[in-house]
C-alpha atoms as a PDB file:
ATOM      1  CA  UNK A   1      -4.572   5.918  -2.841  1.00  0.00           C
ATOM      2  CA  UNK A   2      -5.847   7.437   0.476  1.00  0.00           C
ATOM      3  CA  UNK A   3      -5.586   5.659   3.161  1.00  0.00           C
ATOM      4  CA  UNK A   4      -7.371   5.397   6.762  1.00  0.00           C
ATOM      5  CA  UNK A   5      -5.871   5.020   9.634  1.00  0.00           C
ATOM      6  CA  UNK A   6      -6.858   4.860  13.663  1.00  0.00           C
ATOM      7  CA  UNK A   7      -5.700   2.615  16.505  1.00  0.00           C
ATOM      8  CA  UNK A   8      -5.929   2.275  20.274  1.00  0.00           C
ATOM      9  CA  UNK A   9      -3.438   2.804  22.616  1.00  0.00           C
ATOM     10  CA  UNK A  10      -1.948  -0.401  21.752  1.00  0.00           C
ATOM     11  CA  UNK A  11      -1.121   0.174  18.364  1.00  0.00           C
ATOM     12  CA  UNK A  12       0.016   3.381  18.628  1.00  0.00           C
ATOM     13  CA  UNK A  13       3.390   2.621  18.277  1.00  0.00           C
ATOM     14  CA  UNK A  14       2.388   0.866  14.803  1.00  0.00           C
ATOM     15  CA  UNK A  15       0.530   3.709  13.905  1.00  0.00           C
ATOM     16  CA  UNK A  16       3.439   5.980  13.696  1.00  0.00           C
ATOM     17  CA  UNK A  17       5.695   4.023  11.545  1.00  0.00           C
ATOM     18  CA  UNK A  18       2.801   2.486   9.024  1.00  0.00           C
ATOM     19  CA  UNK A  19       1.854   5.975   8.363  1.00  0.00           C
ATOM     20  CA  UNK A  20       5.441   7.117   7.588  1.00  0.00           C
ATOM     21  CA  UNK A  21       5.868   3.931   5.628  1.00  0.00           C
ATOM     22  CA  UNK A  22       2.221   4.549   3.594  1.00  0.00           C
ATOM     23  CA  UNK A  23       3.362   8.271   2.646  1.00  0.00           C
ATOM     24  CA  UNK A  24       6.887   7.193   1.111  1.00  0.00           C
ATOM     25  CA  UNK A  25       4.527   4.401  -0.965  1.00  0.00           C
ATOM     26  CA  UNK A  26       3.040   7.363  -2.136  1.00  0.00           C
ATOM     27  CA  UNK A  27      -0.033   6.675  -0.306  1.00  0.00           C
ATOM     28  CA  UNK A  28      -2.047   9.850   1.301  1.00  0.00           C
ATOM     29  CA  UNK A  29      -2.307   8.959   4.938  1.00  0.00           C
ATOM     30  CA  UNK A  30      -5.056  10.469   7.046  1.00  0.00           C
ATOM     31  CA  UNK A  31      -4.725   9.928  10.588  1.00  0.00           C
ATOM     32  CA  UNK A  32      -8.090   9.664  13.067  1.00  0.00           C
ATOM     33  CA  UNK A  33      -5.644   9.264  15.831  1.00  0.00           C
ATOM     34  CA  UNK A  34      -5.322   9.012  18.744  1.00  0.00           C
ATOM     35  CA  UNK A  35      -2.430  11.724  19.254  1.00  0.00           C
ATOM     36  CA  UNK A  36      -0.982  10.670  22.329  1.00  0.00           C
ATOM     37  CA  UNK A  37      -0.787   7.395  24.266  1.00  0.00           C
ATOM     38  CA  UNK A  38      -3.309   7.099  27.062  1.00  0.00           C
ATOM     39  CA  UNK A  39      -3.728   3.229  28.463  1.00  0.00           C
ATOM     40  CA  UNK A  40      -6.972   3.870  28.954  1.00  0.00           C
ATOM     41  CA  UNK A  41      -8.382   5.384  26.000  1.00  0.00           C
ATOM     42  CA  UNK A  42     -11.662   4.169  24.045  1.00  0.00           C
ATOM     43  CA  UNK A  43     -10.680   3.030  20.658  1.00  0.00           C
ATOM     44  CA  UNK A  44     -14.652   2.922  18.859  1.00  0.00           C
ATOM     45  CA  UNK A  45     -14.376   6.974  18.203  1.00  0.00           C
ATOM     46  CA  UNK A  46     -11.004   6.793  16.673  1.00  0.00           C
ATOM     47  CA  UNK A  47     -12.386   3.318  14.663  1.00  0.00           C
ATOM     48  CA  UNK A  48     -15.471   4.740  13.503  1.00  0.00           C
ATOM     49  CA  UNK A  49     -14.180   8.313  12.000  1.00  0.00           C
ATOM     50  CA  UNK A  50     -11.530   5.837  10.189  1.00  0.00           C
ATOM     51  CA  UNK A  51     -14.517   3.789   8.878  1.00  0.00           C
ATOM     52  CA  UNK A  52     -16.669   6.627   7.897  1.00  0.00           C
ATOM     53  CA  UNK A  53     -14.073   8.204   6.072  1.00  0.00           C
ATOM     54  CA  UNK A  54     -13.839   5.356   4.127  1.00  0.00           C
ATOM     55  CA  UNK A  55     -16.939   5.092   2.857  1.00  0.00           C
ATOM     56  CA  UNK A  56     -17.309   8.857   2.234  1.00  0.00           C
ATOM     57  CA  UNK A  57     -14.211   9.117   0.352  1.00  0.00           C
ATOM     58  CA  UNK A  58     -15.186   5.850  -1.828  1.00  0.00           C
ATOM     59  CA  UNK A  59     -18.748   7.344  -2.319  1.00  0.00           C
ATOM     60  CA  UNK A  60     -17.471  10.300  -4.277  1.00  0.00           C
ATOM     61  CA  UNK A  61     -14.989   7.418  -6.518  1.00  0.00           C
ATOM     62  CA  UNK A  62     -11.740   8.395  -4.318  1.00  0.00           C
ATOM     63  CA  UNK A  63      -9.591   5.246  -3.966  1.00  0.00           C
ATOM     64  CA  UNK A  64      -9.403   4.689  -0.953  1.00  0.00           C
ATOM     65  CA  UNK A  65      -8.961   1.720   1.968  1.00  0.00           C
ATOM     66  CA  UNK A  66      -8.541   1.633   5.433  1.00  0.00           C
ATOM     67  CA  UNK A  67      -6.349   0.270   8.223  1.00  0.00           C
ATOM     68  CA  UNK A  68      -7.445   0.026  12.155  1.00  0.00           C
ATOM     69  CA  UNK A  69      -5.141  -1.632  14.716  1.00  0.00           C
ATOM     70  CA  UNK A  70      -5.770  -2.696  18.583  1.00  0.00           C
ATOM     71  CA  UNK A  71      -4.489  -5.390  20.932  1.00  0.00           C
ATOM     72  CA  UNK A  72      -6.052  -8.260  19.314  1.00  0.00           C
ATOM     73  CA  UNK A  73      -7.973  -6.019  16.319  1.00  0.00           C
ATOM     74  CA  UNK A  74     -10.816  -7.737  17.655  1.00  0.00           C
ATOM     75  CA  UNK A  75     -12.859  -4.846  18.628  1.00  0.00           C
ATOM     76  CA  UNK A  76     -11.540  -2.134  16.511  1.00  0.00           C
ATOM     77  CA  UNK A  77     -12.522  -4.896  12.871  1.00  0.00           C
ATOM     78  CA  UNK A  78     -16.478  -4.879  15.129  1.00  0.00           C
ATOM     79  CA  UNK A  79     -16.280  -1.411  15.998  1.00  0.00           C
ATOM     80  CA  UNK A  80     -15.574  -0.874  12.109  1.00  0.00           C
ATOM     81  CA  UNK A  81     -17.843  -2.870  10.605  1.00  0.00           C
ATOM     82  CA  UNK A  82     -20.598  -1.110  12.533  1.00  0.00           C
ATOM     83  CA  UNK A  83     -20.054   1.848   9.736  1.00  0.00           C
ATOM     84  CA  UNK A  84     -22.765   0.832   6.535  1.00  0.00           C
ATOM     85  CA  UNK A  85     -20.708   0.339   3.544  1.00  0.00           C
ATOM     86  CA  UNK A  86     -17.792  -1.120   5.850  1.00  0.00           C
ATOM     87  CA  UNK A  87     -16.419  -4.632   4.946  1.00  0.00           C
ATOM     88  CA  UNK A  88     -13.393  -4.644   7.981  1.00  0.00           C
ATOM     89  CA  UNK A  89     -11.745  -8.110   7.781  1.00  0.00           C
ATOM     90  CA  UNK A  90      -8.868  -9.022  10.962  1.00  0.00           C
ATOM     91  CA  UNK A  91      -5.770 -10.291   9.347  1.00  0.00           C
ATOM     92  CA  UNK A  92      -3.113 -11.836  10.691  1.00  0.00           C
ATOM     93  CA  UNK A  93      -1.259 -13.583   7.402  1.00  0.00           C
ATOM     94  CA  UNK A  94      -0.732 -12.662   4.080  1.00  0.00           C
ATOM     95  CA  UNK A  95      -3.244 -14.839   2.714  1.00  0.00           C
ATOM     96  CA  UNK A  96      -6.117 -13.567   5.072  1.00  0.00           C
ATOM     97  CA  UNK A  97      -5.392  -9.841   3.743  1.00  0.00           C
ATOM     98  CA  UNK A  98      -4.744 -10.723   0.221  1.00  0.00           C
ATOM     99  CA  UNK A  99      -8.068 -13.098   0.229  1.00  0.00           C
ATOM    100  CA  UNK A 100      -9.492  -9.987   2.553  1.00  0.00           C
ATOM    101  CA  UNK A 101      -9.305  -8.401  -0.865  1.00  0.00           C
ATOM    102  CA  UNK A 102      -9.751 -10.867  -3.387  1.00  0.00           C
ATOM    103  CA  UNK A 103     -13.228 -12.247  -2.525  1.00  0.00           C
ATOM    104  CA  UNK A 104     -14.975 -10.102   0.308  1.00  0.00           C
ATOM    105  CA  UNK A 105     -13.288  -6.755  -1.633  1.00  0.00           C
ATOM    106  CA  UNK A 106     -12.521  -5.542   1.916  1.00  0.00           C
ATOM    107  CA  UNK A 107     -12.067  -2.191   2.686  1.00  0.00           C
ATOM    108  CA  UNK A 108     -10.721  -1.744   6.396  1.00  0.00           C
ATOM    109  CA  UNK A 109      -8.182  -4.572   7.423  1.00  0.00           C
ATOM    110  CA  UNK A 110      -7.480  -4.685  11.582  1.00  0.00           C
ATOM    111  CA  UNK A 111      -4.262  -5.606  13.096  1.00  0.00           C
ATOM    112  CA  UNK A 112      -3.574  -7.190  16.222  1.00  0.00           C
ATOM    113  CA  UNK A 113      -0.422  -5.204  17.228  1.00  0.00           C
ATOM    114  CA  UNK A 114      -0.093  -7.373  20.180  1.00  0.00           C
ATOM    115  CA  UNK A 115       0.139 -10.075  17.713  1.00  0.00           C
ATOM    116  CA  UNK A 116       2.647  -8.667  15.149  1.00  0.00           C
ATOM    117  CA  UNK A 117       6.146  -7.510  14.996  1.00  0.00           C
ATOM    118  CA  UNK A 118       5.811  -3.878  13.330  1.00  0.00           C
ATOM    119  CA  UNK A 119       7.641  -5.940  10.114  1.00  0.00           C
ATOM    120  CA  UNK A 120       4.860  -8.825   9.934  1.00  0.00           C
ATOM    121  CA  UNK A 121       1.849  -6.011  10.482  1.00  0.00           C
ATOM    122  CA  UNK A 122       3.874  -3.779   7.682  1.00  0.00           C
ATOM    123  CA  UNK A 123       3.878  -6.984   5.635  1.00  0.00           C
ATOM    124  CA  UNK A 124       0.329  -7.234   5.925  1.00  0.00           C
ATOM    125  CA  UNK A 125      -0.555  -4.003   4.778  1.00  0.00           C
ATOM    126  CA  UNK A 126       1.433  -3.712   1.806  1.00  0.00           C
ATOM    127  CA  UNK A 127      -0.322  -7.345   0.984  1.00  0.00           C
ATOM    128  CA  UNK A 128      -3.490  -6.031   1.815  1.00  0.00           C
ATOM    129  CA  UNK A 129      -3.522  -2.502  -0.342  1.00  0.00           C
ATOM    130  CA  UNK A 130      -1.820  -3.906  -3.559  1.00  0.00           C
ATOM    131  CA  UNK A 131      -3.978  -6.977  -3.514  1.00  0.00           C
ATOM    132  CA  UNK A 132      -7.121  -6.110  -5.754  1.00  0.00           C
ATOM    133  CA  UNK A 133     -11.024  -7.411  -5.811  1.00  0.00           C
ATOM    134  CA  UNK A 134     -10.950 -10.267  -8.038  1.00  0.00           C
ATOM    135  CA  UNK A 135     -14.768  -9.054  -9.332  1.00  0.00           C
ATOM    136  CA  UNK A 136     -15.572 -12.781  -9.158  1.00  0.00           C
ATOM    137  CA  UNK A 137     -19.320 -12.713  -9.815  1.00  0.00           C
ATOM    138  CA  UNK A 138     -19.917 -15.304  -6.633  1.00  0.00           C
ATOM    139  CA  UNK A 139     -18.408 -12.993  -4.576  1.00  0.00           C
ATOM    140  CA  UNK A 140     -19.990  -9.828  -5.899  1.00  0.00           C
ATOM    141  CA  UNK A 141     -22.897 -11.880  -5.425  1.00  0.00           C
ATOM    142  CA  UNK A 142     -22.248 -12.554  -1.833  1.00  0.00           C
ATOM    143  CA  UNK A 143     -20.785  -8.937  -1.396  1.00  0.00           C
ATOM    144  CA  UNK A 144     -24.881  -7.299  -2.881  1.00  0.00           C
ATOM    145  CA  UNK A 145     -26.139 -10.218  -0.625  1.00  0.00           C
ATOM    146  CA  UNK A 146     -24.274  -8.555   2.889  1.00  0.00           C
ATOM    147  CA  UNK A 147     -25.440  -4.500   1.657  1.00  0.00           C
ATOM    148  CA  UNK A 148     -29.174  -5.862   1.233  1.00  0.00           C
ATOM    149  CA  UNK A 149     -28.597  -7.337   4.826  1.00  0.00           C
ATOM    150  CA  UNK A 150     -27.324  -3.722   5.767  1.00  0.00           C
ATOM    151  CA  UNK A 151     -29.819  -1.897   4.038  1.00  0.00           C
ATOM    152  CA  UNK A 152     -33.053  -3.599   4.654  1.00  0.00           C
ATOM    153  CA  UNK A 153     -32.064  -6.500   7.509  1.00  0.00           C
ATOM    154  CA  UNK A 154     -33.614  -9.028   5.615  1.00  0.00           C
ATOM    155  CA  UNK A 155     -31.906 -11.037   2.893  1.00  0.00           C
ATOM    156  CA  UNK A 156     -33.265 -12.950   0.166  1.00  0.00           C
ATOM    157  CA  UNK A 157     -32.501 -16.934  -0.068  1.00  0.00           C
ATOM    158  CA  UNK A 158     -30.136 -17.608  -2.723  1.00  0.00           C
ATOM    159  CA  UNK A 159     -29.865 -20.705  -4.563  1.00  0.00           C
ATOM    160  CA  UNK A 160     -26.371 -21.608  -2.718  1.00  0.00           C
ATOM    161  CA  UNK A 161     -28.446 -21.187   0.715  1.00  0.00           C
ATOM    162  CA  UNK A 162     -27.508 -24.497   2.579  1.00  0.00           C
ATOM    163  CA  UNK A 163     -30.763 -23.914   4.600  1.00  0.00           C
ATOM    164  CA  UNK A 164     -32.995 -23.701   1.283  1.00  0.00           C
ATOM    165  CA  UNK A 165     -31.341 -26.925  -0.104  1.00  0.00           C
ATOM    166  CA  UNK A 166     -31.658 -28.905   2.978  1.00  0.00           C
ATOM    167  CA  UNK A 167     -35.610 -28.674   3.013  1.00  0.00           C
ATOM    168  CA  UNK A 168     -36.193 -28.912  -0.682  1.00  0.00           C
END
């Protein structure tokens, strides 16, 4: 599987040693940086290559996933999810990047490296990229319901629409 990486300063560290760790998995491990540490460097560019990678490589039917990290992974999982076709999901347990998986099929995870030990963040990764989609058909559902959002910024009231039910 290919895999997508990109950070901010704070996660740089992380970066380093999940990319190692991805390659000896087997995993091919494309880095959209950044290079060096600089406290003051703006994480959306590095984000956003990440995330359109992603969907580029999955377009052409390469499996593929990515993984973004930042001091909280706050504003790298928005920065990511800005990308059409992105479904970034912030993790911070096992469950949240298995489930991640499972019933939003989620293909960018963000990781608070502030709020992991490299181990736990590792952890969550390796959760996260072995997990699969459970093709549920409510969550597919929900899934189409999100790209039609994307696509045409208008979505279509379902029949599980708590505001439909209320005024029937």
């Amino acid at each position: 599987m290919r895999i997508h990486l990109a950070t901010d300063h704070a996660g740089l560290d992380f970066s380093r040693h999940i990319i190692e760790h991805l390659a000896e998995a087997g995993h091919d491990v494309v880095d959209h940086g950044p290079s060096s540490y600089d406290p003051l460097d703006d994480y959306p560019a590095f984000i956003i290559a990440a995330a359109q990678a992603v969907v580029a490589d999955q377009s052409i039917g390469t499996e593929t996933l990515g993984v973004v990290f930042g001091g909280s992974g706050n504003g790298e999982a928005i920065a990511a999810n800005k990308v059409t076709g992105v479904r970034a999901a912030l993790v911070w347990s096992t469950a949240t990047a298995q489930l991640a998986r499972q019933h939003n099929d989620a293909n960018v995870i963000s990781i608070g490296a502030r709020q992991h030990t490299l181990e736990e963040a590792t952890a969550l990764i390796d959760a996260f990229v072995a997990e699969p989609f459970s093709f549920d058909p409510r969550h597919e559902r929900r899934i189409a319901q999100l790209a039609e959002y994307e696509d045409t910024r208008a979505i279509a009231a379902g029949e599980h629409n708590p505001a439909v039910s209320a005024s029937a």
